[in-house]
N, C-alpha and C. Protein backbone atom coordinates (compact mmCIF):
# COMPACT_ATOMS: atom_id res chain seq x y z
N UNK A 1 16.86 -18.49 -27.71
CA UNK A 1 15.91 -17.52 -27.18
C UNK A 1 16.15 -16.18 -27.87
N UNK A 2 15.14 -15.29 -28.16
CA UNK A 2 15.42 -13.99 -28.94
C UNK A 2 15.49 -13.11 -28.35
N UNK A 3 15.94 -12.27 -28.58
CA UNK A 3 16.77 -10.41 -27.62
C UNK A 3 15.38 -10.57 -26.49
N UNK A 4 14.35 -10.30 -26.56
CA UNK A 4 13.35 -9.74 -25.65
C UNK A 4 13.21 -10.51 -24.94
N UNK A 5 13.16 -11.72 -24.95
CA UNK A 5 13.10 -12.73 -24.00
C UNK A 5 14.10 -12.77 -23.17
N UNK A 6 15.58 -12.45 -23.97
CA UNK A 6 16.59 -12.33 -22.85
C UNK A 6 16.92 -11.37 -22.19
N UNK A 7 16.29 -10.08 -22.55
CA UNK A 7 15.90 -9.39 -22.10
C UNK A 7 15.22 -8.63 -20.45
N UNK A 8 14.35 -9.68 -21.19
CA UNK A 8 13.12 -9.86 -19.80
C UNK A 8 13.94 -10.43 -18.73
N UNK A 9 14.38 -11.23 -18.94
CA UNK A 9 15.04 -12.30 -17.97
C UNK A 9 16.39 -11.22 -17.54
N UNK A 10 17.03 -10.85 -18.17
CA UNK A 10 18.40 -9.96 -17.33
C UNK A 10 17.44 -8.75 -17.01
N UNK A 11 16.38 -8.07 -17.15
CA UNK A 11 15.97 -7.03 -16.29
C UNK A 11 15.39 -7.72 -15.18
N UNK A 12 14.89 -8.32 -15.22
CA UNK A 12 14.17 -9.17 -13.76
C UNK A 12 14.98 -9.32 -12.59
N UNK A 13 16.01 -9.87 -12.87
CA UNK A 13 17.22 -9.75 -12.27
C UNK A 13 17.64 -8.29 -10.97
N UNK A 14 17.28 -6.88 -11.93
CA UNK A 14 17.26 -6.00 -10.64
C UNK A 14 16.64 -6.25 -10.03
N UNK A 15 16.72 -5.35 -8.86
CA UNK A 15 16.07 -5.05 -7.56
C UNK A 15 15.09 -3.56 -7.88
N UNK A 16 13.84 -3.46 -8.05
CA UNK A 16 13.49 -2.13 -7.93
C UNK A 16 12.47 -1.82 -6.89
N UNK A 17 12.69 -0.71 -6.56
CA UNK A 17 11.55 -0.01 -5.38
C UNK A 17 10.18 -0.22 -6.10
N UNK A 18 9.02 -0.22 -5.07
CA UNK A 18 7.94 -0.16 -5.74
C UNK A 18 7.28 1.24 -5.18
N UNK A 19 6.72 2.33 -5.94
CA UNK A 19 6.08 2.88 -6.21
C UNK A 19 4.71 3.29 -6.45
N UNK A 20 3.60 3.47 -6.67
CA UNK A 20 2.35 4.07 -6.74
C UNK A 20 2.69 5.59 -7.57
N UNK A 21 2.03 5.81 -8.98
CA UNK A 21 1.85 7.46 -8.84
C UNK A 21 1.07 7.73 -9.38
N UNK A 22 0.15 8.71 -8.37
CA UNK A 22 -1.14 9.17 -8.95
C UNK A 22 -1.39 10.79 -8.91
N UNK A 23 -2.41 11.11 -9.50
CA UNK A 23 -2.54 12.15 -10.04
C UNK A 23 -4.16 12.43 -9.72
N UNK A 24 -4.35 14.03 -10.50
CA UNK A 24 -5.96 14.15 -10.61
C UNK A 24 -6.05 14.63 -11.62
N UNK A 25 -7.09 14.42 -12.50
CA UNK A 25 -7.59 15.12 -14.06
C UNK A 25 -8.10 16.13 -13.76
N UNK A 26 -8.05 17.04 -14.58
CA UNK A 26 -9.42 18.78 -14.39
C UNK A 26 -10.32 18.65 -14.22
N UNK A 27 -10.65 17.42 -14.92
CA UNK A 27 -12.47 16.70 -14.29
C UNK A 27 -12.73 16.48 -13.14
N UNK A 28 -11.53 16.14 -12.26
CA UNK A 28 -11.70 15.47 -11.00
C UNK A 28 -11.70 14.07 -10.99
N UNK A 29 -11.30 13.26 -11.92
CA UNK A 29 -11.17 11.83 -11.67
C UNK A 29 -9.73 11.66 -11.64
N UNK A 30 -9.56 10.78 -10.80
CA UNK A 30 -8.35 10.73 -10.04
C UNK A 30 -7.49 8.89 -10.51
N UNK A 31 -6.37 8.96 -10.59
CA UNK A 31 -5.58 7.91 -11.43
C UNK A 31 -4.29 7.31 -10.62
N UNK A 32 -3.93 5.87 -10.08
CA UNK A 32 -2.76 5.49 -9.26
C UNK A 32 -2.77 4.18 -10.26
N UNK A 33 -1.33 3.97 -10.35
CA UNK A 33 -0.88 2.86 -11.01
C UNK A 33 0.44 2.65 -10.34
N UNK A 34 0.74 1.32 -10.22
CA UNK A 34 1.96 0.88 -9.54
C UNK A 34 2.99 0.83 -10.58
N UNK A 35 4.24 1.26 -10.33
CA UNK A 35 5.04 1.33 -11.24
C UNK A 35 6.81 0.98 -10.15
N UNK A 36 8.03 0.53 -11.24
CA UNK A 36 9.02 0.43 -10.52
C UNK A 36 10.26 1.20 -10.99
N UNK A 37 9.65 1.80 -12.33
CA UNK A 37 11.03 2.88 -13.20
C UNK A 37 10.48 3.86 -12.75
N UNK A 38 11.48 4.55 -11.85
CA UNK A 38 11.46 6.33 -11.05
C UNK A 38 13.02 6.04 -10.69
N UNK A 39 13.55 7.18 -11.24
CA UNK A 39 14.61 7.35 -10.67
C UNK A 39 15.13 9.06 -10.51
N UNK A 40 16.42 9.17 -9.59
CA UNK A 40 16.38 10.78 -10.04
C UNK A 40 17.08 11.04 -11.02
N UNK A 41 17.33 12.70 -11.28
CA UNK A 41 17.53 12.67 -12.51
C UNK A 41 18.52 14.02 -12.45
N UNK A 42 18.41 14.81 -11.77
CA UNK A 42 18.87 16.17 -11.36
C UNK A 42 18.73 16.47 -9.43
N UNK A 43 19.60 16.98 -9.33
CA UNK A 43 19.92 17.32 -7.73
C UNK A 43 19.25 19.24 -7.92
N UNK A 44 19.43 19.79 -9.17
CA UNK A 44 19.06 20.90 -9.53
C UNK A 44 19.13 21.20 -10.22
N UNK A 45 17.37 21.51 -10.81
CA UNK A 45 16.61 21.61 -9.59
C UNK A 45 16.40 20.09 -9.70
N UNK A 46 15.70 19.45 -8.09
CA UNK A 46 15.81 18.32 -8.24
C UNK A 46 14.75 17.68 -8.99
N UNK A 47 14.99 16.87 -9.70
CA UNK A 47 14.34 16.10 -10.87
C UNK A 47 14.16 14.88 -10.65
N UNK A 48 12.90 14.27 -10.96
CA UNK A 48 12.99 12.64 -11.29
C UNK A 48 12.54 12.64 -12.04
N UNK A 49 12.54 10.90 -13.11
CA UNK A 49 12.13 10.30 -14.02
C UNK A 49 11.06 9.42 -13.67
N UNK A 50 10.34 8.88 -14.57
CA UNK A 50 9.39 7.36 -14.37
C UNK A 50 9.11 6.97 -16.07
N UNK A 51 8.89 6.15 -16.30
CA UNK A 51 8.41 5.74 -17.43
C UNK A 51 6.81 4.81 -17.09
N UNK A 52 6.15 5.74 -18.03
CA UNK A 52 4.71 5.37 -18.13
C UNK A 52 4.23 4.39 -19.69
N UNK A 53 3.73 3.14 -19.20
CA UNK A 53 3.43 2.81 -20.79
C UNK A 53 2.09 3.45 -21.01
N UNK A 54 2.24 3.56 -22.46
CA UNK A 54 1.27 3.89 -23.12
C UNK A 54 -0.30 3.64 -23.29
N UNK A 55 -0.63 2.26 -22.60
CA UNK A 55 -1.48 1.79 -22.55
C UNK A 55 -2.58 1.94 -20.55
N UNK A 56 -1.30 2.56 -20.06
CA UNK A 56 -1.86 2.15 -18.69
C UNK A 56 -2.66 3.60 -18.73
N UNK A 57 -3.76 3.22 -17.59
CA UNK A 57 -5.00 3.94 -17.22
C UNK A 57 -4.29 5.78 -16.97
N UNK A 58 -3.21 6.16 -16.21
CA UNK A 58 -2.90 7.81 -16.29
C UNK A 58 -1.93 8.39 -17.18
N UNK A 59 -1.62 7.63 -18.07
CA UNK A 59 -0.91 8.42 -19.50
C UNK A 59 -1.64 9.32 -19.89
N UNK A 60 -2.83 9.37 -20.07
CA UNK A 60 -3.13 10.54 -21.08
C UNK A 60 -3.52 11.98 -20.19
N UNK A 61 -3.31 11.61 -18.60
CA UNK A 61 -3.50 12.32 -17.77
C UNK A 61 -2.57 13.29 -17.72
N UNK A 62 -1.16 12.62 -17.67
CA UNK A 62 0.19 13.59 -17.23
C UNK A 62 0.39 13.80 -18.61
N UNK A 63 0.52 14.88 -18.14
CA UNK A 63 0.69 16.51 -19.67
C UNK A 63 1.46 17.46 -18.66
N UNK A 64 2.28 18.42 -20.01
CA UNK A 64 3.01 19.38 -18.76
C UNK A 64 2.26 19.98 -18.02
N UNK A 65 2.83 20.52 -17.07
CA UNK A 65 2.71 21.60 -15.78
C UNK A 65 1.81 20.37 -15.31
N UNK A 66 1.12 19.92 -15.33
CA UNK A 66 0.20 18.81 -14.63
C UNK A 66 0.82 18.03 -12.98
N UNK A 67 0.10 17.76 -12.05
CA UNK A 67 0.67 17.73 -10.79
C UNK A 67 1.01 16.09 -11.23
N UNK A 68 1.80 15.46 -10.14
CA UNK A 68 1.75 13.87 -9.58
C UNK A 68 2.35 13.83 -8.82
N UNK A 69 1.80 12.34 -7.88
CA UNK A 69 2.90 12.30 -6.92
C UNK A 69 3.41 11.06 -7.10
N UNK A 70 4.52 10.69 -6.22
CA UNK A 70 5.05 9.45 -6.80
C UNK A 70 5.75 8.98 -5.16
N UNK A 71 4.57 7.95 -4.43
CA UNK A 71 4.13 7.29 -3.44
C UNK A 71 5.34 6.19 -3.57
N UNK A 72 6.16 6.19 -2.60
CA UNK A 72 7.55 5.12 -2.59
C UNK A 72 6.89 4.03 -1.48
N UNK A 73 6.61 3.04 -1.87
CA UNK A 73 5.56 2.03 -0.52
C UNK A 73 6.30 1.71 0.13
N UNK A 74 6.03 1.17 1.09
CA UNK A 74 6.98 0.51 2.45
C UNK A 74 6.29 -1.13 2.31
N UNK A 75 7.25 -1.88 2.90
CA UNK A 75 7.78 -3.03 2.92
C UNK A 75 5.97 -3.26 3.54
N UNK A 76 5.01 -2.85 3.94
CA UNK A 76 3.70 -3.59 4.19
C UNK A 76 2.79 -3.12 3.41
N UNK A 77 3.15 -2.59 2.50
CA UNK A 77 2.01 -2.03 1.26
C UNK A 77 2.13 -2.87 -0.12
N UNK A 78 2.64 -4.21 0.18
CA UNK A 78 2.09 -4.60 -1.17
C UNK A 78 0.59 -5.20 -1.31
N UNK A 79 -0.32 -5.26 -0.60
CA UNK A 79 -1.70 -5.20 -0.82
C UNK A 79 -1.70 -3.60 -2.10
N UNK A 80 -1.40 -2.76 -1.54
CA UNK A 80 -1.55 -1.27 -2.44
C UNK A 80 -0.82 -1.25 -3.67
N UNK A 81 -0.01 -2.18 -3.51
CA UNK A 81 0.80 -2.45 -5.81
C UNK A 81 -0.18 -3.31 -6.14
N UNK A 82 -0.79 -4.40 -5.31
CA UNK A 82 -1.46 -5.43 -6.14
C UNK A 82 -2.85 -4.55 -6.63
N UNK A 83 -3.34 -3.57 -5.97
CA UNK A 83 -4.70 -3.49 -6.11
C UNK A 83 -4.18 -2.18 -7.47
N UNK A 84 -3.20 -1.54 -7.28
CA UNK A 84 -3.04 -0.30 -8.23
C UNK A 84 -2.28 -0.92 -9.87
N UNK A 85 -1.66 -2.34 -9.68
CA UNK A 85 -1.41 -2.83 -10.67
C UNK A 85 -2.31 -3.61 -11.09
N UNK A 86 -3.62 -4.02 -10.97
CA UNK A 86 -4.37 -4.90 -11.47
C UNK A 86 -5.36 -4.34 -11.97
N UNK A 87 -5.52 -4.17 -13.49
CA UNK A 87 -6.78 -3.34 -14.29
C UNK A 87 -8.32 -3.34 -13.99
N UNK A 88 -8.56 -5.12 -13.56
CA UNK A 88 -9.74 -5.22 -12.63
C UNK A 88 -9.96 -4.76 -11.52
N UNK A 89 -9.17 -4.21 -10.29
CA UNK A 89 -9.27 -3.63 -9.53
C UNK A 89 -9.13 -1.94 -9.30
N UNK A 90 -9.32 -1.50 -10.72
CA UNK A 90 -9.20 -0.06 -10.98
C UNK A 90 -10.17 0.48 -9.63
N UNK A 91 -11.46 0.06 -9.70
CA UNK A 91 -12.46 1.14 -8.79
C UNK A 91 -12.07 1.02 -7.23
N UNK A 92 -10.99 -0.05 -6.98
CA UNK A 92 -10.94 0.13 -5.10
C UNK A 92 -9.41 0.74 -5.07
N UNK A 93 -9.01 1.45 -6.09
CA UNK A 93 -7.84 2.37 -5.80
C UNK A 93 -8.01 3.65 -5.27
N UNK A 94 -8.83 4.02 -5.00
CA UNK A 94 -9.15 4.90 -4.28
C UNK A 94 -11.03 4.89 -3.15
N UNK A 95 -10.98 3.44 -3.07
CA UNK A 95 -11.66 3.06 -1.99
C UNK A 95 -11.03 2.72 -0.67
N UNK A 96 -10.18 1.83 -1.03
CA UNK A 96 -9.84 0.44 -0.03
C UNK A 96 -8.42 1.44 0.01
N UNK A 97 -7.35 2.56 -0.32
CA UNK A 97 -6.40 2.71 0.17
C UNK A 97 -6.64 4.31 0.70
N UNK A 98 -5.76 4.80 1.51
CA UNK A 98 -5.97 5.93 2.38
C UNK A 98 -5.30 6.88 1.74
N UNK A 99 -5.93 8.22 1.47
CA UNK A 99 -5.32 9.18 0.29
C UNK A 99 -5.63 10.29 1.42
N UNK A 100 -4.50 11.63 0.92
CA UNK A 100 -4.89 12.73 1.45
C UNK A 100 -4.58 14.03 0.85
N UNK A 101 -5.52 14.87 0.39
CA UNK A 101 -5.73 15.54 -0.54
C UNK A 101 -6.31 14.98 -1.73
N UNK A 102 -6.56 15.77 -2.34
CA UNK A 102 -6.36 15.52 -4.47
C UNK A 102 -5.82 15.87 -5.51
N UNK A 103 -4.95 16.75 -5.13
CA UNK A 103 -4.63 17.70 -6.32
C UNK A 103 -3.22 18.03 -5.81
N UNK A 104 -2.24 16.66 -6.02
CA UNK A 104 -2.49 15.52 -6.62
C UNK A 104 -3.17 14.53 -5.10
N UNK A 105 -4.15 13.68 -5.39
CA UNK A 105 -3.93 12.73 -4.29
C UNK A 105 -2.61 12.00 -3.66
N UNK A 106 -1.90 12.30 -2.31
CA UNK A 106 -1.25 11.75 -1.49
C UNK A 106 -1.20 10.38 -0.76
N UNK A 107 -0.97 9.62 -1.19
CA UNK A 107 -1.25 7.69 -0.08
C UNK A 107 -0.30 8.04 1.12
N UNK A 108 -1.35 8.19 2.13
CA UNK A 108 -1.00 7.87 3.31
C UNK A 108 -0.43 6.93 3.45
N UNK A 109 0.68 6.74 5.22
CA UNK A 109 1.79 5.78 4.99
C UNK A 109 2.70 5.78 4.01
N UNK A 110 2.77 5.98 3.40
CA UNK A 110 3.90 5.73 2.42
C UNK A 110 5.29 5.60 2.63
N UNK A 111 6.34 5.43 2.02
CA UNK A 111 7.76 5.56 2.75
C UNK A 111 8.00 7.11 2.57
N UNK A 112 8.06 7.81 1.05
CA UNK A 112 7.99 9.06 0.57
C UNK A 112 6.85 9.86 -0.26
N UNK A 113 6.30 10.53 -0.34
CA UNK A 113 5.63 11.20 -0.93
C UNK A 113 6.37 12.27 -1.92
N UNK A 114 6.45 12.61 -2.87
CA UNK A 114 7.17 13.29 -3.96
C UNK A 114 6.44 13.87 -4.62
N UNK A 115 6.08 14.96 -4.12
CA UNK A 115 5.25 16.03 -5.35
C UNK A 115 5.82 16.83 -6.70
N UNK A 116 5.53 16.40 -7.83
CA UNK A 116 6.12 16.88 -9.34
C UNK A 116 5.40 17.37 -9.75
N UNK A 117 5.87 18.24 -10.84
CA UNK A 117 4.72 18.84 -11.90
C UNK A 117 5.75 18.61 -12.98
N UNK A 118 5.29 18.15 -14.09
CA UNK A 118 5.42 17.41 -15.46
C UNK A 118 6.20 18.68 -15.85
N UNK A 119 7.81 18.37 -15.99
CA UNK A 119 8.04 19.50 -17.38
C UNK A 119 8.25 18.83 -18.53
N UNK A 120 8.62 17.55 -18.89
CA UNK A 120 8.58 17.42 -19.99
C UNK A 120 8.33 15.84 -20.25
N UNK A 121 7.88 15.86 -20.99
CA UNK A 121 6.84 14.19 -21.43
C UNK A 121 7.88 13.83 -23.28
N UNK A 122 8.99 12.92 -22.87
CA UNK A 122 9.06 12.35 -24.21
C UNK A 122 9.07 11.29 -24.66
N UNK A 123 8.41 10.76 -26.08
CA UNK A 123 7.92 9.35 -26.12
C UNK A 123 8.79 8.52 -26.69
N UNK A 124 8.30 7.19 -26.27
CA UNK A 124 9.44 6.01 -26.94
C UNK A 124 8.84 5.08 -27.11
N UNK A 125 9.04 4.22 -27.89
CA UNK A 125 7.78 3.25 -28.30
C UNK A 125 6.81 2.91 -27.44
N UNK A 126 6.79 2.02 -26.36
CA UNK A 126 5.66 1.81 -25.98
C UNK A 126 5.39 2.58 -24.99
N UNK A 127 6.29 3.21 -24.51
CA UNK A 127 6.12 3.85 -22.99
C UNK A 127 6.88 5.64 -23.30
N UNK A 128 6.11 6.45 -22.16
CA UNK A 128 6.49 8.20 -22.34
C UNK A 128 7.57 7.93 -21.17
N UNK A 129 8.49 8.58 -21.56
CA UNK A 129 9.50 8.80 -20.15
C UNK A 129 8.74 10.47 -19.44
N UNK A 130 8.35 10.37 -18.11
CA UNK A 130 8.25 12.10 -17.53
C UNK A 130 9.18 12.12 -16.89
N UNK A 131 9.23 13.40 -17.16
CA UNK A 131 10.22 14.49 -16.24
C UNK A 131 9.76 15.10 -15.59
N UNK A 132 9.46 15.37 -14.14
CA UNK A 132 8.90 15.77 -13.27
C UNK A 132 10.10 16.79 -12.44
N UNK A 133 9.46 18.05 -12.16
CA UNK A 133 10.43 18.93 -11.19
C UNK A 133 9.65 18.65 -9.73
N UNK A 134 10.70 18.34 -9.01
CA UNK A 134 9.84 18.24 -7.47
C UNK A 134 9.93 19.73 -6.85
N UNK A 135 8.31 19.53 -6.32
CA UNK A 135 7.61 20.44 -5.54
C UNK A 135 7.74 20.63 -4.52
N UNK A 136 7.62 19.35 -3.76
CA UNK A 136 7.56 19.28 -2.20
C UNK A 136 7.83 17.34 -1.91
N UNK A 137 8.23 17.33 -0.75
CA UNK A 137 8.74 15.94 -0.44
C UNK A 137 8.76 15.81 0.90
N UNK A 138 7.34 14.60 1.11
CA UNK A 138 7.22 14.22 2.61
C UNK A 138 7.70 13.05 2.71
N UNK A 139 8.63 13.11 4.14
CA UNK A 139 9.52 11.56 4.27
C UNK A 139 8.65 10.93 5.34
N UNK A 140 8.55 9.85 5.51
CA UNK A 140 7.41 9.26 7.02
C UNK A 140 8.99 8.59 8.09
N UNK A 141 8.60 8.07 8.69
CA UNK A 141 9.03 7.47 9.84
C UNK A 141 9.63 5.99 9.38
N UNK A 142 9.02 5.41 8.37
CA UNK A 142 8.98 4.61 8.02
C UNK A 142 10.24 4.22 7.48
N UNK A 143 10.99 2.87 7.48
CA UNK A 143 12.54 2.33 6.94
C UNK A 143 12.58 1.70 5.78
N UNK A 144 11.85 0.56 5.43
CA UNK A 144 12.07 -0.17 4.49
C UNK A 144 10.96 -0.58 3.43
N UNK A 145 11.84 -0.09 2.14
CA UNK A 145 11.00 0.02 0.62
C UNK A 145 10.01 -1.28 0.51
N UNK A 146 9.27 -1.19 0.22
CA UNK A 146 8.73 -2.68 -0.95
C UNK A 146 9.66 -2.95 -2.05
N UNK A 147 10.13 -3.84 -2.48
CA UNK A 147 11.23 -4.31 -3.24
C UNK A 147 10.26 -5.17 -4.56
N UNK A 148 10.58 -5.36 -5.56
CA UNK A 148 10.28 -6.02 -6.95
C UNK A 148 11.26 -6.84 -7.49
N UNK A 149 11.37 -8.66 -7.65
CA UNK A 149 12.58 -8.28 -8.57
C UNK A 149 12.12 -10.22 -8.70
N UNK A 150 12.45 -10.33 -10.09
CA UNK A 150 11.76 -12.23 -10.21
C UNK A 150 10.56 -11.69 -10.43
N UNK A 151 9.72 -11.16 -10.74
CA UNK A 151 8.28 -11.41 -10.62
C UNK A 151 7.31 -11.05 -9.68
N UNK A 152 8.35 -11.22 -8.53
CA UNK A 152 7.96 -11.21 -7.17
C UNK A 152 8.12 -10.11 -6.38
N UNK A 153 6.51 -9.82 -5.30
CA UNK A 153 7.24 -8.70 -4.53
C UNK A 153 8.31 -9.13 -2.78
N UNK A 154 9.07 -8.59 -2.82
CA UNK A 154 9.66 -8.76 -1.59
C UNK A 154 10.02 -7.82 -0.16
N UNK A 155 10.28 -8.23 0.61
CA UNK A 155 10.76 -7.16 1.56
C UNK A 155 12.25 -6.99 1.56
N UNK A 156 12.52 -5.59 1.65
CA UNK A 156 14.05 -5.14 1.72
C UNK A 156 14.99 -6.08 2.20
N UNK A 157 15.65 -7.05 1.61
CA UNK A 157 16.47 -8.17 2.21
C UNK A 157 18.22 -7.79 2.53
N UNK A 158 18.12 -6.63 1.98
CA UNK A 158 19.34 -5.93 2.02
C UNK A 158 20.05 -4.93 2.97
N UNK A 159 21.19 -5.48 3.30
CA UNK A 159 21.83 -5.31 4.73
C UNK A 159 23.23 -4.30 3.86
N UNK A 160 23.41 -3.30 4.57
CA UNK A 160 24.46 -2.52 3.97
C UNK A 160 26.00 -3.09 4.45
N UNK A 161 27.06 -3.18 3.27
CA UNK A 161 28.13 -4.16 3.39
C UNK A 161 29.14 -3.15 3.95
N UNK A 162 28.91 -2.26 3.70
CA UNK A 162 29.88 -0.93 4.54
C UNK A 162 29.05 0.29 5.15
N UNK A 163 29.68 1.18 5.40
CA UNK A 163 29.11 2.70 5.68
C UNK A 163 29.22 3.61 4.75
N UNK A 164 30.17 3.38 3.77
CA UNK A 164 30.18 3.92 2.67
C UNK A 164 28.72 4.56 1.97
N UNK A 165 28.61 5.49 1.29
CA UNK A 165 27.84 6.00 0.83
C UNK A 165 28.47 6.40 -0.59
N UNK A 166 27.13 5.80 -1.76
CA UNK A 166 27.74 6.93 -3.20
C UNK A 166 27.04 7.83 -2.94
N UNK A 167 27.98 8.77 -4.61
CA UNK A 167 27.29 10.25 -3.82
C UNK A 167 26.60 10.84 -5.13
């Protein structure tokens, strides 16, 4: 089997959160794609990452200073990855799911809401890594992530083995 293939197969292997992050253009057309690379990046100021490929529908959207948010789903929103990851279902991403505001649009429910503005966009072959400084950050009520990992989406199956915390 060759590097990418084995590749594929040892990244599959993690566990990642699933995500949503959308944005609005100056035009006013508005952009959500499901994604599972966000991570943080800085405590200060606090920072996260995501990697956007190149090809998906809000790359050419996020440019600096530009808003996004980056929607952490809960364990009953994978109806909302399937419809924001599937290119044919571009027009009911902002029909069929519950947004509030625009600028950037907010998905209601969510686990977190994470408001960024783009400081720096750098590219790598197929995909831009952003750097986003957070703005503002709404937490819900809500406990457990939507999970990714096989292919498959799952619910948080994970039970903490101590009290321990990293830091």
């Amino acid at each position: 089997m060759d590097l990418q293939n084995e590749f594929r197969i040892g990244m599959r292997k993690y566990i990642y959160s699933v995500s949503v992050i959308s944005n609005a253009q100056s035009n006013g057309a508005r952009n959500a794609i499901t994604v599972s690379s966000v991570t943080s990046i800085s405590i200060n100021p606090p920072s996260i990452i995501t990697c956007i490929n190149k090809k998906s529908s809000i790359h050419e959207s996020l440019v600096p200073n530009s808003k996004f948010c980056i929607n952490l789903l809960n364990e009953k929103q994978q109806d909302i990855a399937e419809i924001c990851s599937d290119p044919n279902r571009i027009n009911e991403r902002f029909k069929n799911i519950e947004w509030i505001g625009d600028k950037p649009p907010i998905m209601k429910n969510a686990l977190v809401n994470i408001i960024c503005k783009v400081d720096k966009i750098v590219e790598y072959k197929t995909h831009s890594v952003v750097i986003g400084l957070v703005q503002k950050i709404k937490n819900s009520e809500y406990k457990n992530p939507l999970m990714y990992q096989e292919g498959m989406y799952k619910k948080n199956p994970l039970k903490p083995l101590s009290s321990k915390r990293l830091t």
